[in-house]
N, C-alpha and C. Protein backbone atom coordinates (compact mmCIF):
# COMPACT_ATOMS: atom_id res chain seq x y z
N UNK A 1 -16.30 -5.39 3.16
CA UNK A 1 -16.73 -4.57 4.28
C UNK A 1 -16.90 -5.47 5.51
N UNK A 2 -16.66 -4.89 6.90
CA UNK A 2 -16.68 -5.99 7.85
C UNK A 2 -18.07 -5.99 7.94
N UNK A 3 -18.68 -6.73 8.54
CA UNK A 3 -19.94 -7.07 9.25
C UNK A 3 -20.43 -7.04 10.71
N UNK A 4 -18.93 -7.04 11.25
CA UNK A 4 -19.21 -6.74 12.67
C UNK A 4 -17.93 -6.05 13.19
N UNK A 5 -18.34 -6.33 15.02
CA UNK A 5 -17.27 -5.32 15.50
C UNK A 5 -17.32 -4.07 15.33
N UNK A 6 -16.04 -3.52 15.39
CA UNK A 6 -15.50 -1.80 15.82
C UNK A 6 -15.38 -1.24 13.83
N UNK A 7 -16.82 -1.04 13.27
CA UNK A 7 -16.54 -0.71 11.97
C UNK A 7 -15.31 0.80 11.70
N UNK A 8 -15.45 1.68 12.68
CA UNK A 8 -14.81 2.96 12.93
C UNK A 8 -13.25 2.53 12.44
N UNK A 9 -12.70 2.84 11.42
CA UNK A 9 -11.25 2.43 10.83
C UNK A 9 -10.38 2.92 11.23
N UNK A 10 -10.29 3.77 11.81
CA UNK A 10 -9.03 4.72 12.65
C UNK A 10 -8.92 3.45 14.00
N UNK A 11 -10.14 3.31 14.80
CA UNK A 11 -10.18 2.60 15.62
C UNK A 11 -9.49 1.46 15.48
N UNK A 12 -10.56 0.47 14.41
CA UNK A 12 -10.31 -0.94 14.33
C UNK A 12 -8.61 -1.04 13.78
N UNK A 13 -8.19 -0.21 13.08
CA UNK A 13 -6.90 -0.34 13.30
C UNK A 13 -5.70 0.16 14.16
N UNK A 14 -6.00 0.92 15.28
CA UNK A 14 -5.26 0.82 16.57
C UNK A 14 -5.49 -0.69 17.37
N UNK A 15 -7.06 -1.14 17.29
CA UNK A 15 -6.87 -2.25 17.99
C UNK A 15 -6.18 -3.29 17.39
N UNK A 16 -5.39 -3.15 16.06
CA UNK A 16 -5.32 -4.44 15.36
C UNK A 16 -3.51 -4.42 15.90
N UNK A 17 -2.93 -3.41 15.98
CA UNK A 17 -2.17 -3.12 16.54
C UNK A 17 -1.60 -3.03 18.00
N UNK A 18 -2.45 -3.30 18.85
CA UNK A 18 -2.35 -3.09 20.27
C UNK A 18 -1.52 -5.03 20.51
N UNK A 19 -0.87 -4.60 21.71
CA UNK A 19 -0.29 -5.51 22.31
C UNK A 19 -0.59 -5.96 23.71
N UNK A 20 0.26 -7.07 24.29
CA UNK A 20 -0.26 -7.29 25.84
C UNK A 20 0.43 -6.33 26.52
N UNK A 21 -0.64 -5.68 27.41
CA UNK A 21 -0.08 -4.31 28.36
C UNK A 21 -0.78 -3.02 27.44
N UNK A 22 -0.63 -2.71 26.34
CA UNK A 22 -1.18 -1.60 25.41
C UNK A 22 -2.32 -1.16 26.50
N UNK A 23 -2.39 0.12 26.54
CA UNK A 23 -3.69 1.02 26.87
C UNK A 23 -4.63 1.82 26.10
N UNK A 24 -6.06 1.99 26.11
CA UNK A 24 -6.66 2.66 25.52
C UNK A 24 -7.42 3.29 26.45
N UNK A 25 -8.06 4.51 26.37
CA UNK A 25 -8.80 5.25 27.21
C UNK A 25 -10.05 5.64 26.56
N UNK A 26 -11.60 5.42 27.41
CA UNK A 26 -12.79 5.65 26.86
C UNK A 26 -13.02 6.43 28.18
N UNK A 27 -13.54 8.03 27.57
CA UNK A 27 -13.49 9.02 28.01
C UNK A 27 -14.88 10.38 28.26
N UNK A 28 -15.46 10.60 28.28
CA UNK A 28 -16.23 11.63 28.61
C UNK A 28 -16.11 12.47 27.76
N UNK A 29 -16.80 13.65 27.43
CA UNK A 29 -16.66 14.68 26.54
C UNK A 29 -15.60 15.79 27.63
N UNK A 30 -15.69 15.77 28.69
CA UNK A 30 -14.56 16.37 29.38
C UNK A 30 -13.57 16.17 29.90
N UNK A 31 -12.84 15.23 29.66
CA UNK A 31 -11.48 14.39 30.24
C UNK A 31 -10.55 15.37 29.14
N UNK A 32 -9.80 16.01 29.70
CA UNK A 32 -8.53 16.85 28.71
C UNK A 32 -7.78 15.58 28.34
N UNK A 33 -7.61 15.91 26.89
CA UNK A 33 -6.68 14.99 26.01
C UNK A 33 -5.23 15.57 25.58
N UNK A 34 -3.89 15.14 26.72
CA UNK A 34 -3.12 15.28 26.38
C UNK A 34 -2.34 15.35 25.11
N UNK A 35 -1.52 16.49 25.06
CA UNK A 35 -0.74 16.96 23.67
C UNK A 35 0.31 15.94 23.19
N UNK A 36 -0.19 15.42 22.00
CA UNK A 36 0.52 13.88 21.35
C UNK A 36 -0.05 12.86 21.53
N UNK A 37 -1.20 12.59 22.57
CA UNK A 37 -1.37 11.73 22.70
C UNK A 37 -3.18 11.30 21.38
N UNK A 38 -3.28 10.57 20.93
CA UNK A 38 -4.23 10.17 19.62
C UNK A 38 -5.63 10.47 20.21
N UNK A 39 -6.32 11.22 19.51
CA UNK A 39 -7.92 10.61 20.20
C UNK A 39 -8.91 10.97 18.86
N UNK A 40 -9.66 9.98 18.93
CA UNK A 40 -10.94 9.42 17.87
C UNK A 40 -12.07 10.19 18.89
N UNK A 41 -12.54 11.35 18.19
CA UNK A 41 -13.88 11.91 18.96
C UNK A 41 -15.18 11.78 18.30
N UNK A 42 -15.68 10.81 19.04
CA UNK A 42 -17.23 10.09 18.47
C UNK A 42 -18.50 11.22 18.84
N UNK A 43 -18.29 12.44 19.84
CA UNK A 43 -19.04 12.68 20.13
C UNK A 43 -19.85 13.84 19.42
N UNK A 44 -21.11 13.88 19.50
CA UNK A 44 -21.75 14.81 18.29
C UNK A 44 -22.55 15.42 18.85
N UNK A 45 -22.93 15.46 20.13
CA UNK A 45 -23.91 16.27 20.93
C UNK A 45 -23.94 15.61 22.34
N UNK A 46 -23.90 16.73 23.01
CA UNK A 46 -24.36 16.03 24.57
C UNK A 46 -24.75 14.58 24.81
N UNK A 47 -24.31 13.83 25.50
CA UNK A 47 -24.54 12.72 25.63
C UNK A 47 -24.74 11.54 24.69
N UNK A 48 -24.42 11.93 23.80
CA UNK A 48 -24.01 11.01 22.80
C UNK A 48 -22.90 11.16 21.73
N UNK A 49 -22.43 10.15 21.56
CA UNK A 49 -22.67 8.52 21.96
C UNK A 49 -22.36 8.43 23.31
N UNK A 50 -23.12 7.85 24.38
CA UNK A 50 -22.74 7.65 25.52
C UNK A 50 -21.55 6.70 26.09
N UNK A 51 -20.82 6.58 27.05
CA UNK A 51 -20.02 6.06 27.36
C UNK A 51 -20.38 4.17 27.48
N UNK A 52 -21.12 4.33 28.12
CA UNK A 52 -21.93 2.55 28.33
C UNK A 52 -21.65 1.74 26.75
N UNK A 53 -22.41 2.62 25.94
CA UNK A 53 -22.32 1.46 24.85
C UNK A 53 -21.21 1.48 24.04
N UNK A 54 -20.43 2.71 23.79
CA UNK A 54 -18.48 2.47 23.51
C UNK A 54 -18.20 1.50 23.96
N UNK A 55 -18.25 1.43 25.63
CA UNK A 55 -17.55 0.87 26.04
C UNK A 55 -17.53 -1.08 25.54
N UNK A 56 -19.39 -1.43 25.65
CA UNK A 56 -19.68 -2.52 25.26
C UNK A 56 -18.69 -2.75 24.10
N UNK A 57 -18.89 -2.13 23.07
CA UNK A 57 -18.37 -2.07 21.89
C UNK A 57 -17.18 -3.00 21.84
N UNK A 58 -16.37 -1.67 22.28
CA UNK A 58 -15.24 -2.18 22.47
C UNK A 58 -14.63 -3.24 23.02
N UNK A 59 -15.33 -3.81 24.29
CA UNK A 59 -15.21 -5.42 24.67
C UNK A 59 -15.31 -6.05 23.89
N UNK A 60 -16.39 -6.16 22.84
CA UNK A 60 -16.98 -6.85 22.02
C UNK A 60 -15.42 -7.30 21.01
N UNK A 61 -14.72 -6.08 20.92
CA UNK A 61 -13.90 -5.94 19.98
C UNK A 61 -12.56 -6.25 20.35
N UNK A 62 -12.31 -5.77 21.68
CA UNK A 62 -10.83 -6.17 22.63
C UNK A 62 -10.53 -7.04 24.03
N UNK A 63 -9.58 -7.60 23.78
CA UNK A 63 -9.70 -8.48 24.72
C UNK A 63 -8.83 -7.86 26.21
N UNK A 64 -9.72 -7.61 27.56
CA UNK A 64 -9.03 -6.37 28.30
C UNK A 64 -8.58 -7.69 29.42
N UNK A 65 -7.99 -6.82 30.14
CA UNK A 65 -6.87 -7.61 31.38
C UNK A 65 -7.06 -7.16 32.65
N UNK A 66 -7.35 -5.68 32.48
CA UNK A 66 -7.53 -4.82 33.31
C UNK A 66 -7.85 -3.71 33.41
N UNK A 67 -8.72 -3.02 33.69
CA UNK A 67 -9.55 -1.78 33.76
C UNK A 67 -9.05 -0.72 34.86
N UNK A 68 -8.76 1.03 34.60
CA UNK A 68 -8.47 1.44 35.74
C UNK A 68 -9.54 3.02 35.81
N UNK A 69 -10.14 3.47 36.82
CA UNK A 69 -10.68 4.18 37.30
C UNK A 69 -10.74 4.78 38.31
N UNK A 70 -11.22 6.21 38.26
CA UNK A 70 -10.54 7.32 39.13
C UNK A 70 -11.37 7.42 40.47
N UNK A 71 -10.83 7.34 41.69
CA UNK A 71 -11.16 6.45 42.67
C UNK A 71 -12.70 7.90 43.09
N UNK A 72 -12.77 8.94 42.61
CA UNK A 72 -13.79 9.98 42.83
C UNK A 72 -15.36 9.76 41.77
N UNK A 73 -15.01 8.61 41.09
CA UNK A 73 -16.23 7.87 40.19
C UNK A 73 -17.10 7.14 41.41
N UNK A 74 -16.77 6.39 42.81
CA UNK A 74 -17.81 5.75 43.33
C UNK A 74 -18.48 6.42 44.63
N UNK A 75 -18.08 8.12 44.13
CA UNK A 75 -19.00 9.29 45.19
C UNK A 75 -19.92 9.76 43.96
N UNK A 76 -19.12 10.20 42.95
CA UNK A 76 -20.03 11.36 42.09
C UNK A 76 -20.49 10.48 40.85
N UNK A 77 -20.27 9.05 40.88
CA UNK A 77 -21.32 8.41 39.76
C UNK A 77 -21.40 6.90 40.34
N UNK A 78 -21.92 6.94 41.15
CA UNK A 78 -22.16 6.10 41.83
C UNK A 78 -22.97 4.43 40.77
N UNK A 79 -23.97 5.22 39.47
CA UNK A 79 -24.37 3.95 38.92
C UNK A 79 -23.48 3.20 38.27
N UNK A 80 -22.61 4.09 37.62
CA UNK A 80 -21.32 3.72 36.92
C UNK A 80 -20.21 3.04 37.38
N UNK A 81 -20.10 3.45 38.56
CA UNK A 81 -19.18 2.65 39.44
C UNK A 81 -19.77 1.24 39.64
N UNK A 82 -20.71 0.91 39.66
CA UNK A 82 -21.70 -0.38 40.29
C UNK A 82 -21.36 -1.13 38.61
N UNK A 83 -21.78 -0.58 37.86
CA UNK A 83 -21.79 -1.63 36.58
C UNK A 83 -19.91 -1.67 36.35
N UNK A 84 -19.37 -0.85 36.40
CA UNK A 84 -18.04 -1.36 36.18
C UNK A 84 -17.69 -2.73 37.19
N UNK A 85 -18.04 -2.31 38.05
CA UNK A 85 -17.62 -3.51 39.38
C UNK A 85 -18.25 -5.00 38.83
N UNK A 86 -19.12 -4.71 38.35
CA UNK A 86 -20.15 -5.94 37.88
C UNK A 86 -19.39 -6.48 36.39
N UNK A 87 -19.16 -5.57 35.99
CA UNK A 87 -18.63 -5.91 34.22
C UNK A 87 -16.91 -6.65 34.49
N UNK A 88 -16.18 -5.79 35.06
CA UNK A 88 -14.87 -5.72 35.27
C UNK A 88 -14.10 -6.45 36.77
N UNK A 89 -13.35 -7.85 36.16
CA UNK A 89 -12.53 -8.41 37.25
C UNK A 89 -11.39 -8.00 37.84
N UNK A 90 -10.65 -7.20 37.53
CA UNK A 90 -9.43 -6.58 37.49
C UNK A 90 -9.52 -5.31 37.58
N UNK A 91 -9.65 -4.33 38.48
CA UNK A 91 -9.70 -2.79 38.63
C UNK A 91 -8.86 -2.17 39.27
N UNK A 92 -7.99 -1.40 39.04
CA UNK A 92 -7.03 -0.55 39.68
C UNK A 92 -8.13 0.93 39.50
N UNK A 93 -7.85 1.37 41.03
CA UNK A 93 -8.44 2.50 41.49
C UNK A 93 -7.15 3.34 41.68
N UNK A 94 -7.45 4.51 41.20
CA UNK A 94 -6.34 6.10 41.44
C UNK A 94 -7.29 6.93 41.41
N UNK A 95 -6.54 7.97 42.14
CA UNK A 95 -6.53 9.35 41.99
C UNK A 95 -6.99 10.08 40.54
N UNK A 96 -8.08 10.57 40.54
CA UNK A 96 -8.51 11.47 39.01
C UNK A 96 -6.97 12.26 38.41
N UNK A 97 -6.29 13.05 39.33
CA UNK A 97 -5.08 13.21 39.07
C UNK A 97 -4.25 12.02 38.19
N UNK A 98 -3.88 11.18 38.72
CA UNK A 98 -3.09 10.04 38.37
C UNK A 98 -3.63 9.37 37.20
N UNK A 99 -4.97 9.51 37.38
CA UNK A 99 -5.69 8.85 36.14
C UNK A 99 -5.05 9.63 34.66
N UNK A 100 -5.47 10.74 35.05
CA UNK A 100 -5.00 12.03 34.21
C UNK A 100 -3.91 11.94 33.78
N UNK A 101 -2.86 11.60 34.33
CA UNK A 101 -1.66 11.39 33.87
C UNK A 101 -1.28 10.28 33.23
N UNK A 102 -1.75 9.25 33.76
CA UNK A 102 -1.97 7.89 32.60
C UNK A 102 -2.31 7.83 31.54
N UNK A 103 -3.16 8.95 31.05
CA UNK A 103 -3.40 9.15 29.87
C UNK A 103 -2.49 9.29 28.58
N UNK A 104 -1.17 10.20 29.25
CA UNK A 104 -0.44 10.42 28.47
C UNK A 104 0.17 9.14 27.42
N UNK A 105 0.42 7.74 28.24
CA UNK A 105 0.63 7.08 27.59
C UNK A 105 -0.40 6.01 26.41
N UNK A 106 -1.44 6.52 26.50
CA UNK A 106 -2.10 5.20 26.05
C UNK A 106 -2.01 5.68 24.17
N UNK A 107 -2.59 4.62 23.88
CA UNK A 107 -2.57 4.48 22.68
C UNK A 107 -3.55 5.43 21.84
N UNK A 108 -4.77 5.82 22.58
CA UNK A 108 -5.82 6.53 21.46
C UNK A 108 -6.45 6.68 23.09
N UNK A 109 -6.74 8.06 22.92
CA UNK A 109 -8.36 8.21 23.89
C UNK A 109 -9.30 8.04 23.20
N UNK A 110 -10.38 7.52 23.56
CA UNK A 110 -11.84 7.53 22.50
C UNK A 110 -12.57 8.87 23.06
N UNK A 111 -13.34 9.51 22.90
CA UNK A 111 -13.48 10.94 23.19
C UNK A 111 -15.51 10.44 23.12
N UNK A 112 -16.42 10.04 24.39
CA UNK A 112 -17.92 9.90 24.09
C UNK A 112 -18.28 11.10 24.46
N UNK A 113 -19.86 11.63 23.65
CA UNK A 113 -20.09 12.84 24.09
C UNK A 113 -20.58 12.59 25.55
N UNK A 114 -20.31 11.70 26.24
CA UNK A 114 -21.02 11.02 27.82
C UNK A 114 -20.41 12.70 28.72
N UNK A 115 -21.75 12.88 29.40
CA UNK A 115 -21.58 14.55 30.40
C UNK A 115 -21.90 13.84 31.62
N UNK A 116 -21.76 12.50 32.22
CA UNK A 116 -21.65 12.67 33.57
C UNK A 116 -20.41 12.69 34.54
N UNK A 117 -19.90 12.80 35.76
CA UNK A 117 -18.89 12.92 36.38
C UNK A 117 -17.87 11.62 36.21
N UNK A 118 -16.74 11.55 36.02
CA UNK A 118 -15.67 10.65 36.19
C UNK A 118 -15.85 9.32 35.27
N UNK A 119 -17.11 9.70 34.05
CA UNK A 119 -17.08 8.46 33.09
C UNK A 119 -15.71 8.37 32.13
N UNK A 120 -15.11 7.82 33.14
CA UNK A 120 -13.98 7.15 31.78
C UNK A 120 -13.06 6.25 32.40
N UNK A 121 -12.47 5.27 31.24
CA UNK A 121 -11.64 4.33 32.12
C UNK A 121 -10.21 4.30 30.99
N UNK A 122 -9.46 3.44 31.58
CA UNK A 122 -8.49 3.11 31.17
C UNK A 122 -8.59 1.56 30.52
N UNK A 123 -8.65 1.21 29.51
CA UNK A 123 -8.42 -0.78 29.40
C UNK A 123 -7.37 -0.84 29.35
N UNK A 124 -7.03 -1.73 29.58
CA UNK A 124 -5.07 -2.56 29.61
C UNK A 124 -5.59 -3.87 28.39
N UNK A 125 -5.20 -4.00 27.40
CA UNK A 125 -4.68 -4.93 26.18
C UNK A 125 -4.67 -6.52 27.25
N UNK A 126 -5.31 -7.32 26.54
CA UNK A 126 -4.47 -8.42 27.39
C UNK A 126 -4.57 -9.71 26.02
N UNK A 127 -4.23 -10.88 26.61
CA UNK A 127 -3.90 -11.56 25.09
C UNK A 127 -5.26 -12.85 25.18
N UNK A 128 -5.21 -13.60 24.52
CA UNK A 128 -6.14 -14.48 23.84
C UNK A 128 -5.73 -15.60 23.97
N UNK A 129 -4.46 -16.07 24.29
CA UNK A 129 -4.05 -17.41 24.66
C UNK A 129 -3.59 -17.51 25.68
């Protein structure tokens, strides 16, 4: 049994699989999840599991390159926007639209029961050496 990390097995094995460039999306309980595209839904009631600590998680677990978020997150969630900026060196800002559509390609949406406005991002895969 592991001991640490992303114990969730659906998960830990998309990340074991991901490449440089690969996308994953950590998402809100309301971000529509495109048809074909994978999603692991953690969420079990309103606001939980919240988006913040997925997200930790998942750092913990993947090594990112680049982060992207929907440029209407630093009006209508203004705290969220501040800790991404703080957490994340690399940010591409779009359109909630565009965001939306990026989705289609990624590898797995993670689905948090998180209910505030525009919590979700995109990670970009990046490598270790």
């Amino acid at each position: 049994m592991k001991k640490k990390g992303i114990l969730n097995r659906e998960l830990a094995g998309i990340f074991g699989k991901l490449g440089h460039t690969d996308q994953i999306v950590i998402a809100d309980c309301g971000l529509p999840v495109p048809e074909g595209t994978k999603c692991i839904d953690l969420s079990y009631k309103i606001g939980e599991p919240g988006f913040l600590p997925v997200v930790e998680a998942v750092l913990e677990d993947l090594e990112v390159e680049q982060a992207v978020i929907a440029e209407e997150m630093e009006e209508n969630n203004q705290s969220l926007h501040t800790w991404i900026n703080k957490r994340f060196k690399d940010i591409q800002v779009v359109s909630h639209e565009d965001f939306k559509e990026r989705t289609k390609s990624a590898k797995v949406i993670i689905r948090t029961g998180e209910a505030t406005p525009y919590a979700n991002i995109i990670l970009q895969s990046g490598v270790i050496f």
